[in-house]
C-alpha atoms as a PDB file:
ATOM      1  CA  UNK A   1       0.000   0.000   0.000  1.00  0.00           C
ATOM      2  CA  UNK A   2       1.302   3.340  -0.778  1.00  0.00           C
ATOM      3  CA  UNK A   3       1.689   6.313   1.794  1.00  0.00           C
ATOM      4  CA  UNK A   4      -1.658   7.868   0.050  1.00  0.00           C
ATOM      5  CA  UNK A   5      -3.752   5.191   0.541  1.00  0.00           C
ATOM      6  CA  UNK A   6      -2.475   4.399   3.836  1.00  0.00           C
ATOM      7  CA  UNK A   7      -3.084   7.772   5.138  1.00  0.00           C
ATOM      8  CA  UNK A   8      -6.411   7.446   3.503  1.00  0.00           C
ATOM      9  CA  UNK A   9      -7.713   4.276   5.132  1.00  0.00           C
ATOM     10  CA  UNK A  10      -6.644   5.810   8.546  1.00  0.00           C
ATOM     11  CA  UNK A  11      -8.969   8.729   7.717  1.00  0.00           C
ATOM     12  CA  UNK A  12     -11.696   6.484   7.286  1.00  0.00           C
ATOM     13  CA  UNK A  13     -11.340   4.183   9.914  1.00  0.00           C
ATOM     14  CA  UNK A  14     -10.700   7.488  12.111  1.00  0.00           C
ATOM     15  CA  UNK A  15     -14.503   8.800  10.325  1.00  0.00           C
ATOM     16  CA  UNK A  16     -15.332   5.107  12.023  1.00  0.00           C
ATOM     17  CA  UNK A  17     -14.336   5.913  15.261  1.00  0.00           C
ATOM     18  CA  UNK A  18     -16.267   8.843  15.920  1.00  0.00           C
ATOM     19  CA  UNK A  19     -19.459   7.055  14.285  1.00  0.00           C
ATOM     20  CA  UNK A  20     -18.982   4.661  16.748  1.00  0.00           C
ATOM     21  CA  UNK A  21     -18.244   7.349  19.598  1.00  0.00           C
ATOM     22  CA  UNK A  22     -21.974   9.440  18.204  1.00  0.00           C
ATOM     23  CA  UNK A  23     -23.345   6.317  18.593  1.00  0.00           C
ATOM     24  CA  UNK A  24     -22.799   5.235  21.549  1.00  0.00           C
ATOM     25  CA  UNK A  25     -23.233   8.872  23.563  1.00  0.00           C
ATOM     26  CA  UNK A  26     -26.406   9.416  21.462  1.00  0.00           C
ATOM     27  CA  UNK A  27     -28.148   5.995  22.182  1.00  0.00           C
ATOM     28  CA  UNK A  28     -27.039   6.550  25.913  1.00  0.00           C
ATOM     29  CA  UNK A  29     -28.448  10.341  25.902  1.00  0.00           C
ATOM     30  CA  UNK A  30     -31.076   8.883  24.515  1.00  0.00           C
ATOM     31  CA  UNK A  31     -31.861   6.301  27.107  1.00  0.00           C
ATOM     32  CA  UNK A  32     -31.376   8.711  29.693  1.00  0.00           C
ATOM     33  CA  UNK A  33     -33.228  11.513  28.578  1.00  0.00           C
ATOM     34  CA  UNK A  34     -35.527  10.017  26.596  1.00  0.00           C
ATOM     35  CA  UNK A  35     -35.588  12.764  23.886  1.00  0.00           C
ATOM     36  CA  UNK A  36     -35.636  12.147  19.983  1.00  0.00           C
ATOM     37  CA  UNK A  37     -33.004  14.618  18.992  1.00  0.00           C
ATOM     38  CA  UNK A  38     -30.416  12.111  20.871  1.00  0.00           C
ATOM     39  CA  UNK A  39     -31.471   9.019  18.719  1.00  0.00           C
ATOM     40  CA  UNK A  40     -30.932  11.570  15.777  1.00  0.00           C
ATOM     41  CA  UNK A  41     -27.341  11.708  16.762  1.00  0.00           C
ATOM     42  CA  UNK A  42     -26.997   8.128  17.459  1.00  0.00           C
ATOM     43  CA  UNK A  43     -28.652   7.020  13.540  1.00  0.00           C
ATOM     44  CA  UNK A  44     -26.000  10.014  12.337  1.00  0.00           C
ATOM     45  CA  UNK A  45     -22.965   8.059  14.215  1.00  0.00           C
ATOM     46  CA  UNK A  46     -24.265   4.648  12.280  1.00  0.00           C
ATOM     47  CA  UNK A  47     -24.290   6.497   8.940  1.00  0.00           C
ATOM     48  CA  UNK A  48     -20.833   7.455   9.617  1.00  0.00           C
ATOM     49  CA  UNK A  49     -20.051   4.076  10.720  1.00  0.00           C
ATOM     50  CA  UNK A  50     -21.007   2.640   7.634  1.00  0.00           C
ATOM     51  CA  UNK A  51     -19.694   5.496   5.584  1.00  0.00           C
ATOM     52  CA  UNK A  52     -16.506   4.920   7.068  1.00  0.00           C
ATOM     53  CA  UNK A  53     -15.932   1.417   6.064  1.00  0.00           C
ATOM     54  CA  UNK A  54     -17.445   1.951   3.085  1.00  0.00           C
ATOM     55  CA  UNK A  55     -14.277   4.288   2.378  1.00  0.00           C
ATOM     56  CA  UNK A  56     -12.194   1.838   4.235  1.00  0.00           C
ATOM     57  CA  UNK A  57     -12.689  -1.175   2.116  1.00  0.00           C
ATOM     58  CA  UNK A  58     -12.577   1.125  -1.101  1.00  0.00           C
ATOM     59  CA  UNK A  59      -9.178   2.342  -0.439  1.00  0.00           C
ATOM     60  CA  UNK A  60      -7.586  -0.940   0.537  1.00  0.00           C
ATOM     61  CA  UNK A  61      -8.856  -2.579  -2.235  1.00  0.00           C
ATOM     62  CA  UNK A  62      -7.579  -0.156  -4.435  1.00  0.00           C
ATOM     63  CA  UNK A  63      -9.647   2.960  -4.921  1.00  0.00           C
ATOM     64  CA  UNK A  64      -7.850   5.379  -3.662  1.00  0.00           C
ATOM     65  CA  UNK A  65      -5.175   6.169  -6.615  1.00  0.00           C
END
């Protein structure tokens, strides 16, 4: 893998990360508040999730040059 693509896979499994980070606080917020705008947060954390390694797979297959 070249420095590029390297750097880019990082950046999406760093775009993971924090999906899994919205996630987590939002579903918890969520629980304990019981307020819809936290489950907002917590779908937008999956959708970077996914997002994320989405971009993550593309670039170590190849996608990235």
């Amino acid at each position: 893998m070249s420095d590029t693509t390297t750097i880019a896979v990082r950046r999406a499994l760093l775009l993971v990360f924090a999906g899994i980070a919205l996630a987590v606080i939002g579903a918890s917020l969520a629980t304990a508040t019981g307020r819809p705008v936290w489950r907002a947060v917590a779908v937008v954390g999956a959708l970077a999730q996914t997002f994320g390694w989405v971009l993550a797979v593309h670039f170590r297959r190849g996608g990235a040059g």
